[in-house]
Protein backbone atom coordinates (compact mmCIF):
# COMPACT_ATOMS: atom_id res chain seq x y z
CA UNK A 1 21.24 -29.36 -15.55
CA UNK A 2 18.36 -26.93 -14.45
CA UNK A 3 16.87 -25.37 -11.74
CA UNK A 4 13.56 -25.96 -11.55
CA UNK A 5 11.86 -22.55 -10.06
CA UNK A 6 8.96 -23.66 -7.75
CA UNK A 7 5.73 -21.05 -8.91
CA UNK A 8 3.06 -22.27 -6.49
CA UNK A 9 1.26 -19.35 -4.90
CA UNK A 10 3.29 -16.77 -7.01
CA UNK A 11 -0.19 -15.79 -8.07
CA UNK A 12 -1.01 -14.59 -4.39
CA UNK A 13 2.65 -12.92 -3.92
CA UNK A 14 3.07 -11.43 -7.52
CA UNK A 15 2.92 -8.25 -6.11
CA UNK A 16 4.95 -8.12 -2.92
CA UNK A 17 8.47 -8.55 -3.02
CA UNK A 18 8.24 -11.53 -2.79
CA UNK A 19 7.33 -12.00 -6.40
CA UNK A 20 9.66 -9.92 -7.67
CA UNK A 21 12.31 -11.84 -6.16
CA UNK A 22 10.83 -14.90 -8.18
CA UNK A 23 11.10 -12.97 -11.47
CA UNK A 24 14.59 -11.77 -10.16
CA UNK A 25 15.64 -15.56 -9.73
CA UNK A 26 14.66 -16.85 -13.50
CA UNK A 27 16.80 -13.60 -14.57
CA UNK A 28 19.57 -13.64 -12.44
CA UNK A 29 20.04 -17.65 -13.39
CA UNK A 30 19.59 -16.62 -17.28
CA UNK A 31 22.23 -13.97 -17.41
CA UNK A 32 24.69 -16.65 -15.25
CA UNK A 33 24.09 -19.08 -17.87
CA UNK A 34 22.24 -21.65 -15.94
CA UNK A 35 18.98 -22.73 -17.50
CA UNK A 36 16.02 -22.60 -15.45
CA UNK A 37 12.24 -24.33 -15.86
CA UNK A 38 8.80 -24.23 -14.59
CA UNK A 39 8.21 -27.70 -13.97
CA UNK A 40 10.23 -30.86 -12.88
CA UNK A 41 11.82 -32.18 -15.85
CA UNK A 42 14.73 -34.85 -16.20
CA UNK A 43 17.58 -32.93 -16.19
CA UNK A 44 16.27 -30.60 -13.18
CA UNK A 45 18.55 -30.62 -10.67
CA UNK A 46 17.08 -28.70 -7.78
CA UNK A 47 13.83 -26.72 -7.05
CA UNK A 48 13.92 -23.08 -5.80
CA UNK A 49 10.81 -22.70 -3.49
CA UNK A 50 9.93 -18.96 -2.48
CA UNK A 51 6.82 -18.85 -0.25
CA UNK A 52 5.39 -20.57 2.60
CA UNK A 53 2.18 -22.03 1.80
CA UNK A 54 1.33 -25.86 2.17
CA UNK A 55 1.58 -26.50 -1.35
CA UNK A 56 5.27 -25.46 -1.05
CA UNK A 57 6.08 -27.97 1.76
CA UNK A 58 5.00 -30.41 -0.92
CA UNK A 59 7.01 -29.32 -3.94
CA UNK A 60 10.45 -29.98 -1.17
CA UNK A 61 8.61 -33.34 -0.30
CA UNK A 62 8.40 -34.01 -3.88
CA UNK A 63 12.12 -33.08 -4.74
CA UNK A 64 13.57 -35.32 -1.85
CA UNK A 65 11.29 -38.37 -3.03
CA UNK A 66 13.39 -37.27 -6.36
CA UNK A 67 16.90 -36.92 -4.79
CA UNK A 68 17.14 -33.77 -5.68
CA UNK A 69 17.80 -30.47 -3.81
CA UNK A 70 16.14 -27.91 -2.33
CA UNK A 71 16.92 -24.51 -2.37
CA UNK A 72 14.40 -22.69 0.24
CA UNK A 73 14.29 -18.98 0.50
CA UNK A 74 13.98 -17.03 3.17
CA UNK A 75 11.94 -14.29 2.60
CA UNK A 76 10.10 -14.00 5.70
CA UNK A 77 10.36 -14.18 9.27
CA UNK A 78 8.66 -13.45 12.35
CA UNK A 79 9.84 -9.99 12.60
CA UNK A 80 8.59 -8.78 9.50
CA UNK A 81 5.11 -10.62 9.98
CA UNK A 82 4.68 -8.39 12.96
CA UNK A 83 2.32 -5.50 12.39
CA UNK A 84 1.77 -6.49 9.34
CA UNK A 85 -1.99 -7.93 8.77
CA UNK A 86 -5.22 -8.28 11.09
CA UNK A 87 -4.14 -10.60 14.03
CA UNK A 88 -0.44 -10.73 12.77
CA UNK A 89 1.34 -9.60 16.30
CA UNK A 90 -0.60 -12.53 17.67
CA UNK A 91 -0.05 -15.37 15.73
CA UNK A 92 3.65 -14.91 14.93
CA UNK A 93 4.91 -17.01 17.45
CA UNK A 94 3.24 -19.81 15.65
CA UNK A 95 4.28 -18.10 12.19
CA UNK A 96 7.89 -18.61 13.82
CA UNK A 97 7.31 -22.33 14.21
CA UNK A 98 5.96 -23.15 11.05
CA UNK A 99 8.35 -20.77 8.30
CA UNK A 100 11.16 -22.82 10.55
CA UNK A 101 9.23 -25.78 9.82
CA UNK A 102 9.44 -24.89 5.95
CA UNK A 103 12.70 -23.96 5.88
CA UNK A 104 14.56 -26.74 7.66
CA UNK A 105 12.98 -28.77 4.85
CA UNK A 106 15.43 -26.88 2.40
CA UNK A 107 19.07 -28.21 1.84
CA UNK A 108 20.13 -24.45 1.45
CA UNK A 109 18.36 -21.49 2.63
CA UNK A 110 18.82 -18.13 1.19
CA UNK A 111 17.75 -14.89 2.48
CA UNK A 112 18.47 -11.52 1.58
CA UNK A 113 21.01 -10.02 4.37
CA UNK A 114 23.34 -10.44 6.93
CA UNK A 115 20.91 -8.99 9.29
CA UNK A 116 17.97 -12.03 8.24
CA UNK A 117 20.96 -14.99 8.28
CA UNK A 118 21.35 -14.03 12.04
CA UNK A 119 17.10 -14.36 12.83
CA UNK A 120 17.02 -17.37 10.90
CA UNK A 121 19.97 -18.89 12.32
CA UNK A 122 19.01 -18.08 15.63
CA UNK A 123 15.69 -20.17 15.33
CA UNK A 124 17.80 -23.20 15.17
CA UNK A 125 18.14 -24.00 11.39
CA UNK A 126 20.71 -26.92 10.79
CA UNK A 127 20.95 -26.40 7.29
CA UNK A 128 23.61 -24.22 5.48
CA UNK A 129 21.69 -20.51 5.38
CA UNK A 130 23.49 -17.92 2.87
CA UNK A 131 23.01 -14.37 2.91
CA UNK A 132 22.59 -12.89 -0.80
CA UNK A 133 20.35 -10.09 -2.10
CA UNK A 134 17.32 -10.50 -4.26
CA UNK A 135 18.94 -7.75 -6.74
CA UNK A 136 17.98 -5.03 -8.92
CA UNK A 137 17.58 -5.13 -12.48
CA UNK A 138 19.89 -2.07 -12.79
CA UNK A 139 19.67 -2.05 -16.45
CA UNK A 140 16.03 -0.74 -16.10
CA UNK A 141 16.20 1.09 -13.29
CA UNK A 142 18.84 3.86 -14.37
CA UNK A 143 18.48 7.67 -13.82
CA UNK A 144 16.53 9.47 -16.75
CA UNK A 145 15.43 13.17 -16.47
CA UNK A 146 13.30 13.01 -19.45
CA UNK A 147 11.21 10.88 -16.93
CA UNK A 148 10.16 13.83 -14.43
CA UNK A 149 7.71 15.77 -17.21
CA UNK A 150 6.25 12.61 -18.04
CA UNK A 151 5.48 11.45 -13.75
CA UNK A 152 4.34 14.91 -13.16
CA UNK A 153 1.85 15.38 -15.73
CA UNK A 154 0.38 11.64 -15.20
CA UNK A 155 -0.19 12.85 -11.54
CA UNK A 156 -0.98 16.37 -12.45
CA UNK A 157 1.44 17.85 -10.59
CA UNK A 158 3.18 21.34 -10.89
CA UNK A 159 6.49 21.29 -12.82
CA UNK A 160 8.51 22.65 -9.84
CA UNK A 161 6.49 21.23 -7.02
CA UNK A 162 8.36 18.83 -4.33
CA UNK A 163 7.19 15.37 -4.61
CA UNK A 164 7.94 12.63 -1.91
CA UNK A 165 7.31 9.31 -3.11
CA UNK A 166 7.22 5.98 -0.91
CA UNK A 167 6.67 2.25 -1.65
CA UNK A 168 4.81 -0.69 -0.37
CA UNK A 169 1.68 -2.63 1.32
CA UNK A 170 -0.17 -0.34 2.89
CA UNK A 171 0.67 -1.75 6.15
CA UNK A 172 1.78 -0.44 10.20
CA UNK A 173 5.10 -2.02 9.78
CA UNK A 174 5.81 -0.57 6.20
CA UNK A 175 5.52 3.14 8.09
CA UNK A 176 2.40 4.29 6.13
CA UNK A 177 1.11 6.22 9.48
CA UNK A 178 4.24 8.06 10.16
CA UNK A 179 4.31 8.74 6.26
CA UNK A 180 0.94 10.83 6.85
CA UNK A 181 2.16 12.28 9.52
CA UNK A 182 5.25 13.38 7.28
CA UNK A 183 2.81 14.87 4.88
CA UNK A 184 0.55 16.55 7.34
CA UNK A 185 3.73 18.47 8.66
CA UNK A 186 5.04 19.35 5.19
CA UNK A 187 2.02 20.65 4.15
CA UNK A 188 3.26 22.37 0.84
CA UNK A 189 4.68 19.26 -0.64
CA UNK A 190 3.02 16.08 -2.73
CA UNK A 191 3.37 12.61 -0.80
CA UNK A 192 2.39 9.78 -3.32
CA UNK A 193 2.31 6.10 -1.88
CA UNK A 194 2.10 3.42 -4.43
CA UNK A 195 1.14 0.09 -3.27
CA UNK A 196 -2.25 -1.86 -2.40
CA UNK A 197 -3.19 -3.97 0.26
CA UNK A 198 -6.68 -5.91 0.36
CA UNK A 199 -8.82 -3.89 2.52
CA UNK A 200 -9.90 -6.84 4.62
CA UNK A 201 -6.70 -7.51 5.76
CA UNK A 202 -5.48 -4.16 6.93
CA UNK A 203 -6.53 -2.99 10.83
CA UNK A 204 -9.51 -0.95 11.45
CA UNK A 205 -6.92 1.88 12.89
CA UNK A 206 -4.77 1.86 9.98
CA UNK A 207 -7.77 1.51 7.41
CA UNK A 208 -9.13 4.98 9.60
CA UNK A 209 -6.16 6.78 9.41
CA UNK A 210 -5.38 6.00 5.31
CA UNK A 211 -9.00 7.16 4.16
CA UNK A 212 -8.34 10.74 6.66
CA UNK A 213 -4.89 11.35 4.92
CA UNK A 214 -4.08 14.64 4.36
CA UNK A 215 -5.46 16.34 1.11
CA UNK A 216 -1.61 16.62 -0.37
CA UNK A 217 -1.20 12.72 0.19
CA UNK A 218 -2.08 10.74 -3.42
CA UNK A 219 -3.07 6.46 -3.27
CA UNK A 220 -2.51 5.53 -6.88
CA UNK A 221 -2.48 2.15 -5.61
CA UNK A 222 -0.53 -0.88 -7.20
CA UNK A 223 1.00 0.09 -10.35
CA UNK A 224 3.71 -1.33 -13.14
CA UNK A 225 6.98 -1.48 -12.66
CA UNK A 226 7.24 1.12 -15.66
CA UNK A 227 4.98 3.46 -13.61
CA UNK A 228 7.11 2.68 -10.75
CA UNK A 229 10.42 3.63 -12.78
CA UNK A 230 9.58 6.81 -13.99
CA UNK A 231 8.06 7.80 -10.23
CA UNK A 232 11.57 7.07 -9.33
CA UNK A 233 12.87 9.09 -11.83
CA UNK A 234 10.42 12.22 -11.28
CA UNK A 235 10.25 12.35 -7.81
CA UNK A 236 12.37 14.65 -5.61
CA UNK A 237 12.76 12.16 -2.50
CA UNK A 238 12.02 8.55 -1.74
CA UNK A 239 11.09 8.07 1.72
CA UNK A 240 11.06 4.44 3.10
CA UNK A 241 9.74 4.46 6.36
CA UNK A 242 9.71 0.88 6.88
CA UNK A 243 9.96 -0.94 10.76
CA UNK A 244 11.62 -4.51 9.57
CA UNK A 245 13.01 -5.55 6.51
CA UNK A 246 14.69 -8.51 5.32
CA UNK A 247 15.97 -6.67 2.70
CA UNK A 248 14.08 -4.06 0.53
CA UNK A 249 13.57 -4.35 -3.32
CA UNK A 250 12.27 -1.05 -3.21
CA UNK A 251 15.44 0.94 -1.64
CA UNK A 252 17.38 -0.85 -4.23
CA UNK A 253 14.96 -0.17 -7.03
CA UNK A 254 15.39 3.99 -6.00
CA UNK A 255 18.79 3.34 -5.30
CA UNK A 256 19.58 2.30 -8.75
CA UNK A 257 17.41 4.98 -10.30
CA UNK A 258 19.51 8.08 -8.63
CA UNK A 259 16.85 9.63 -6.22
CA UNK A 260 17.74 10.87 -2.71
CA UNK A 261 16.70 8.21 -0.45
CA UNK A 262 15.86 8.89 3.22
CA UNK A 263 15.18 5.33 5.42
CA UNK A 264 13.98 4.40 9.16
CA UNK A 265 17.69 3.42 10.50
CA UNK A 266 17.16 -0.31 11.46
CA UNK A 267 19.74 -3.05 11.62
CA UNK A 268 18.91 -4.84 8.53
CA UNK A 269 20.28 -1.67 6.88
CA UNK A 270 23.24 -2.18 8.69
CA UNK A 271 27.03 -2.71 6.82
CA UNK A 272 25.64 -1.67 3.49
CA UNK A 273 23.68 1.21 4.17
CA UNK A 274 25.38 4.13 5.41
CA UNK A 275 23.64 7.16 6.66
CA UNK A 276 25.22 10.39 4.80
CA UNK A 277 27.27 8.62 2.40
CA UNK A 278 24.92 6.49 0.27
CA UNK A 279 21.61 7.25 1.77
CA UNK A 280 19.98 9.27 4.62
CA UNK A 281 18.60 7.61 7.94
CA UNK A 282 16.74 8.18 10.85
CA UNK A 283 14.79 6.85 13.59
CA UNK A 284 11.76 9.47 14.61
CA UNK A 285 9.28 11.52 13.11
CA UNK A 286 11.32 14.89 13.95
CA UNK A 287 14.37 13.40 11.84
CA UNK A 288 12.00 12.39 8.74
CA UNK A 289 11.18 15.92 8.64
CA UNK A 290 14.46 17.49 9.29
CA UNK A 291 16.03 15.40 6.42
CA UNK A 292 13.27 15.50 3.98
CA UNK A 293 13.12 19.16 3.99
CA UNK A 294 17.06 19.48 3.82
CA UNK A 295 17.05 17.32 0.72
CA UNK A 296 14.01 18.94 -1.18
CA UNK A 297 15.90 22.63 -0.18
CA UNK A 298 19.08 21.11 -1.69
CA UNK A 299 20.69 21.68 1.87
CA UNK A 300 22.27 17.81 2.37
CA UNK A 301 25.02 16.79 -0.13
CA UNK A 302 23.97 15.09 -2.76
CA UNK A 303 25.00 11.37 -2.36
CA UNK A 304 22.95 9.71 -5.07
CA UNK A 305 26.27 8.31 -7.15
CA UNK A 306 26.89 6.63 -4.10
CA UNK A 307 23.87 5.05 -3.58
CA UNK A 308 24.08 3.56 -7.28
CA UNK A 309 26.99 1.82 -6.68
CA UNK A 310 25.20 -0.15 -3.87
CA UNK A 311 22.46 -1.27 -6.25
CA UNK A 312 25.28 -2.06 -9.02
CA UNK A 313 26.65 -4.17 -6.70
CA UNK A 314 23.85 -6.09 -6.15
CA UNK A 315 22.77 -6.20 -9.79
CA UNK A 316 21.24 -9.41 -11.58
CA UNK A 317 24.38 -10.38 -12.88
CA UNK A 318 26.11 -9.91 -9.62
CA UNK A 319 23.87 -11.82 -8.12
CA UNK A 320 24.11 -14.32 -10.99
CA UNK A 321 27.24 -15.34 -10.15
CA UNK A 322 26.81 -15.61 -6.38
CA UNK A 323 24.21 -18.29 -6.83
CA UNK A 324 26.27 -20.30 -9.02
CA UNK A 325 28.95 -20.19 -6.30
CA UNK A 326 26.35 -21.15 -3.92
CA UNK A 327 25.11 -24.16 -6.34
CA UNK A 328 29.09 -25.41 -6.87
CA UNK A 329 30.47 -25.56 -3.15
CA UNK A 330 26.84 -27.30 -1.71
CA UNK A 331 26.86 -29.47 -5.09
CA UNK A 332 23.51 -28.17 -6.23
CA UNK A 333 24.88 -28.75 -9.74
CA UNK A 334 27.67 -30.53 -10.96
CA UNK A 335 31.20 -28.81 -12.03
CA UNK A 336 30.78 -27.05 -15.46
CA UNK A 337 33.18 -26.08 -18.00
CA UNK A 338 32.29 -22.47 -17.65
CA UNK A 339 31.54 -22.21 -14.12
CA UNK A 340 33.38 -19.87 -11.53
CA UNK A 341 36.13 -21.37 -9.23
CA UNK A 342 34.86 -23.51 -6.23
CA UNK A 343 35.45 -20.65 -3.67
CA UNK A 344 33.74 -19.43 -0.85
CA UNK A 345 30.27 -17.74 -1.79
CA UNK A 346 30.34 -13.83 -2.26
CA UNK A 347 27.97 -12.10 0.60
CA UNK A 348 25.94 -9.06 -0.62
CA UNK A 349 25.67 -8.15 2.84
């Protein structure tokens, strides 16, 4: 039996994390030895559906008509869509109503964390809602010091100057205004931001405040996840300023690849995340800049090991065999010869 891995709209969410998760689902599956496909097919046994758009609602529709299961994940809720787009803070009240719309069409829901299972439960799901991380391809995302000469002279940047890299839609929520601020107090060190968000989307204030960055802040925009790797790899600190998270790709993604990691110290971060011993948190400005400078001066202890252990744990494979616990005990699939014991599904979280 397959699972049939829904791709409508990936073409609008290829770049968020959202589409990575997608990729991370055919390859997590793969390396657990159950077969995926694109399409419905006979032996398909259940669809995976990862966004939110109408034609989503009726790929579930289609798999019930089919008696077959649907696996909805939740990537998304109204937390996250807040300060996000133009006009986001005042439709997500109605966001709210419709994602729980969406979801409560899936026979299993599956977000990324502890902290997201308690949102989405608390909007009065009825259906069985897991908590297990999108994972890391920590095969690829390794440390590599060869990979610093090669980031630096791509950005032309000095051999030994500090570089602060950070991650994401250039959005409020994602922290992009506190991460200027960061650079306009550390005026002596390179802040890169990779990511792209349409311009027509993003508020006039925000919009204002990226094109008046300071001159040591660098928009590459939206780049390759081998360009991503090796800015990992070169960087001196990865700063992830981010408001709400249902997870974050990225912090596993720099997790994985060794570099000291310095986040906004919200609860989704909570129980696998610990400030000093895998990564470094805060909640102001005035921290940011405390730890950042400790950690380019070599002043904090370095903690890095730690924080690749967290991503190892939530590797493909690991998360491989999660799902297939997830698929046994809710009957997604049948009992196979090679499958894990029917035990109760490994959290990530």
């Amino acid at each position: 039996m397959k699972i049939y891995i829904y791709s409508g709209g990936e073409k609008l969410v290829g770049r968020s994390g959202v589409g990575q998760a997608i990729r991370h689902q055919r390859e997590c599956l793969r390396r657990s030895g159950v077969p995926t496909t694109d399409r419905w097919t006979q032996d398909a046994a259940a669809v995976h559906v990862n966004t939110i758009l109408p034609d989503s609602v009726f790929a579930a529709l289609g798999a019930k008509l089919r008696g077959r299961k649907v696996i909805w994940y939740g990537h998304s809720t109204m937390e996250d869509f807040r300060s996000s787009f133009k006009g986001s803070n005042a439709l997500a009240p109605l966001f709210k109503r419709w994602i729980t719309f969406c979801y409560s069409l899936g026979d299993v829901v599956l977000t990324p964390t502890e902290y997201s299972k308690q949102l989405l439960e608390g909007y009065g799901l009825k259906k069985p809602v897991y908590s297990i991380s999108n994972g890391v391809d920590t095969g690829f995302f390794k440390p590599d010091s060869a990979a610093r000469a090669a980031f630096r002279a791509r950005y032309g940047l000095g051999r030994e100057e500090k570089v602060v890299v950070s991650v994401g839609h250039t959005i409020a929520r994602k922290g992009v205004t506190e991460f200027l601020d960061l650079a306009e107090r550390l005026p002596d060190v390179r802040f890169i931001w990779f990511g792209w968000t349409n311009p027509k989307l993003i508020p006039q204030e925000i919009a204002q405040a990226i094109q008046h960055a300071p001159a040591n802040v660098l928009f590459p925009g939206y780049v390759d996840r081998e360009k991503l790797r090796e800015a990992y790899q070169g960087a001196d600190v990865f700063a992830f300023l981010s408001h709400e998270e249902t997870e974050g790709i990225v912090v596993l993604e720099a997790l994985a690849c060794g570099i000291p990691t310095v986040l906004r110290d919200i609860p989704v971060y909570g129980g696998w995340l610990q400030d000093g011993e895998n990564v470094y948190k805060t909640s102001d400005n005035d921290g940011f800049q405390r730890i950042v400078s400790d950690l380019l001066d070599g002043t904090l202890r370095d903690i890095t090991s730690a924080g690749r252990a967290v991503a190892e744990s939530r590797s493909l494979e690991q998360v491989g065999k999660c799902l297939k616990e997830i698929y046994l005990k809710e009957r997604v699939l049948p009992p196979l010869p090679t499958a894990l014991p029917q035990k109760k599904a490994r959290h990530f979280s």
